[in-house]
C-alpha atoms as a PDB file:
ATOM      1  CA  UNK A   1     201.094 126.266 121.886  1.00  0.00           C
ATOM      2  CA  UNK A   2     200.811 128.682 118.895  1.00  0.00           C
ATOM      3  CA  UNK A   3     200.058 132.272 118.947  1.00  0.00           C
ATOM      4  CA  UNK A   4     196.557 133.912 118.304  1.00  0.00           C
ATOM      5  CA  UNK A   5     196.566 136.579 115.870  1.00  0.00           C
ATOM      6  CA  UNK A   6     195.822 140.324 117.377  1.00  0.00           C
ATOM      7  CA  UNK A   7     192.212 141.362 116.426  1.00  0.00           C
ATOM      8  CA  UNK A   8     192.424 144.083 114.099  1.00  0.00           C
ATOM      9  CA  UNK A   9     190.929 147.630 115.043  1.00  0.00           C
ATOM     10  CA  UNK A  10     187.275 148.041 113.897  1.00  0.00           C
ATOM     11  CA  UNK A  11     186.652 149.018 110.601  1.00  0.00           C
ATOM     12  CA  UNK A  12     184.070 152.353 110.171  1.00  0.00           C
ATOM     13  CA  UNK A  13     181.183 152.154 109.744  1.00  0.00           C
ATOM     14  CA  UNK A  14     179.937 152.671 105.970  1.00  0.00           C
ATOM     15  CA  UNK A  15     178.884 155.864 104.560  1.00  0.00           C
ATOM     16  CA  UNK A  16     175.306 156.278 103.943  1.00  0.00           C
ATOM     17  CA  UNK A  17     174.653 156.292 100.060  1.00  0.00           C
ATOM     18  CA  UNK A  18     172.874 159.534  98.184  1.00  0.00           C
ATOM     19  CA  UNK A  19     169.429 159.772  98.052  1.00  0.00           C
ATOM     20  CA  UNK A  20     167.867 158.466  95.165  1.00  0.00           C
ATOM     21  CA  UNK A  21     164.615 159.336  93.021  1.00  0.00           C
ATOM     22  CA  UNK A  22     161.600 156.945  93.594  1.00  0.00           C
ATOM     23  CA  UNK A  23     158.294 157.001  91.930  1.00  0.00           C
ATOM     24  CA  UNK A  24     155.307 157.007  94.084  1.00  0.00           C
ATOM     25  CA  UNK A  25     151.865 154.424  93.138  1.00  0.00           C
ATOM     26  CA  UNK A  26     148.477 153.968  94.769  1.00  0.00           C
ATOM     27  CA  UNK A  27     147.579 150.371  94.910  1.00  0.00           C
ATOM     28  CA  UNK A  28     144.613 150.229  93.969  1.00  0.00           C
ATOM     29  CA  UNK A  29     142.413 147.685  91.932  1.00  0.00           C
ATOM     30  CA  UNK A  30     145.295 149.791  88.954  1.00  0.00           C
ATOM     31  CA  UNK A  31     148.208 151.204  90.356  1.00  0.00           C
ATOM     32  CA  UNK A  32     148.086 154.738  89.769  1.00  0.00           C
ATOM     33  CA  UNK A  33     151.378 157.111  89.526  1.00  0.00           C
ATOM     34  CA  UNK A  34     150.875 159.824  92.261  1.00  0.00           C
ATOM     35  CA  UNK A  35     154.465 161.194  92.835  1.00  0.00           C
ATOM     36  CA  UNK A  36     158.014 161.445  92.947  1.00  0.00           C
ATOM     37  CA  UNK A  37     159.984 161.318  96.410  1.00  0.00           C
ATOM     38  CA  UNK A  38     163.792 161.251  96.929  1.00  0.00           C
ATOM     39  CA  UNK A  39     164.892 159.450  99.868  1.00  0.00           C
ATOM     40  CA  UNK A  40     168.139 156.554 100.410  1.00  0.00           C
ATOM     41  CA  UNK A  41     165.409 153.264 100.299  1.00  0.00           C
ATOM     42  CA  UNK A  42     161.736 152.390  99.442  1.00  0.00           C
ATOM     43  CA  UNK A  43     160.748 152.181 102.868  1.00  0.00           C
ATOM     44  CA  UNK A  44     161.932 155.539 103.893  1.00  0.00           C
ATOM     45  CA  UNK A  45     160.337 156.918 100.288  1.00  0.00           C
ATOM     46  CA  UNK A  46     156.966 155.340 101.405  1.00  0.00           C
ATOM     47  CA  UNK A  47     157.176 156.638 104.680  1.00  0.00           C
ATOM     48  CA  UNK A  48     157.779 160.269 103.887  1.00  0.00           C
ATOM     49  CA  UNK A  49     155.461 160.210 101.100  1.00  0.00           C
ATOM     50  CA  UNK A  50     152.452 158.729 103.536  1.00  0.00           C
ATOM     51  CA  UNK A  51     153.629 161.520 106.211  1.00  0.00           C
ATOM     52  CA  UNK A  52     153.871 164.545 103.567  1.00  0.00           C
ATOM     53  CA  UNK A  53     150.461 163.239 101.759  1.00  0.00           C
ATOM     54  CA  UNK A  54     148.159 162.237 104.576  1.00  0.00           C
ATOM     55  CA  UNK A  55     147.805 158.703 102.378  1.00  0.00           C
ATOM     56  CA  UNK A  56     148.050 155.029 104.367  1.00  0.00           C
ATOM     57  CA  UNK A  57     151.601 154.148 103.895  1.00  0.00           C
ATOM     58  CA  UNK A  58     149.527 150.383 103.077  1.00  0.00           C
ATOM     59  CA  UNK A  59     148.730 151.415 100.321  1.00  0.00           C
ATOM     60  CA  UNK A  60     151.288 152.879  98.530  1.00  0.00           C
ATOM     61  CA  UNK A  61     154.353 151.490  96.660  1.00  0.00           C
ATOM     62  CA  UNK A  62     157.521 153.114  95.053  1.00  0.00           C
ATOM     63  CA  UNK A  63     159.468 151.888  92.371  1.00  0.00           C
ATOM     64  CA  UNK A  64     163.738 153.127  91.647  1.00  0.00           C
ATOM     65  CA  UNK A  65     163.601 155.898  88.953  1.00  0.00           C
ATOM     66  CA  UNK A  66     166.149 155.088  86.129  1.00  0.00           C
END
């Protein structure tokens, strides 16, 4: 009967990357530039940017600054 190999100890976890630049739009019937956020995704760059602006976060959408 062979051997099973030992499971390895677990690996940790990754480190979070750096913030990152995102420019803010209104979608509207023409997106409209409204703002610039920093914040690690587009989710959590819409999300602040609805909280800090009082705007739906429905109808807003970011795009990565170069």
């Amino acid at each position: 009967m062979p051997t099973l190999p030992m499971a390895s100890a677990p690996k940790a976890p990754p480190k979070p990357t750096a913030k990152v630049s995102w420019n803010v739009y209104f979608a509207g019937q023409v997106g409209r530039w409204i703002g610039t956020i920093e914040a690690k995704s587009g989710k959590a760059a819409i999300a602040a940017f609805a909280k800090q602006s009082g705007c739906s976060p429905h109808k807003l959408f970011v795009i990565r600054r170069r």
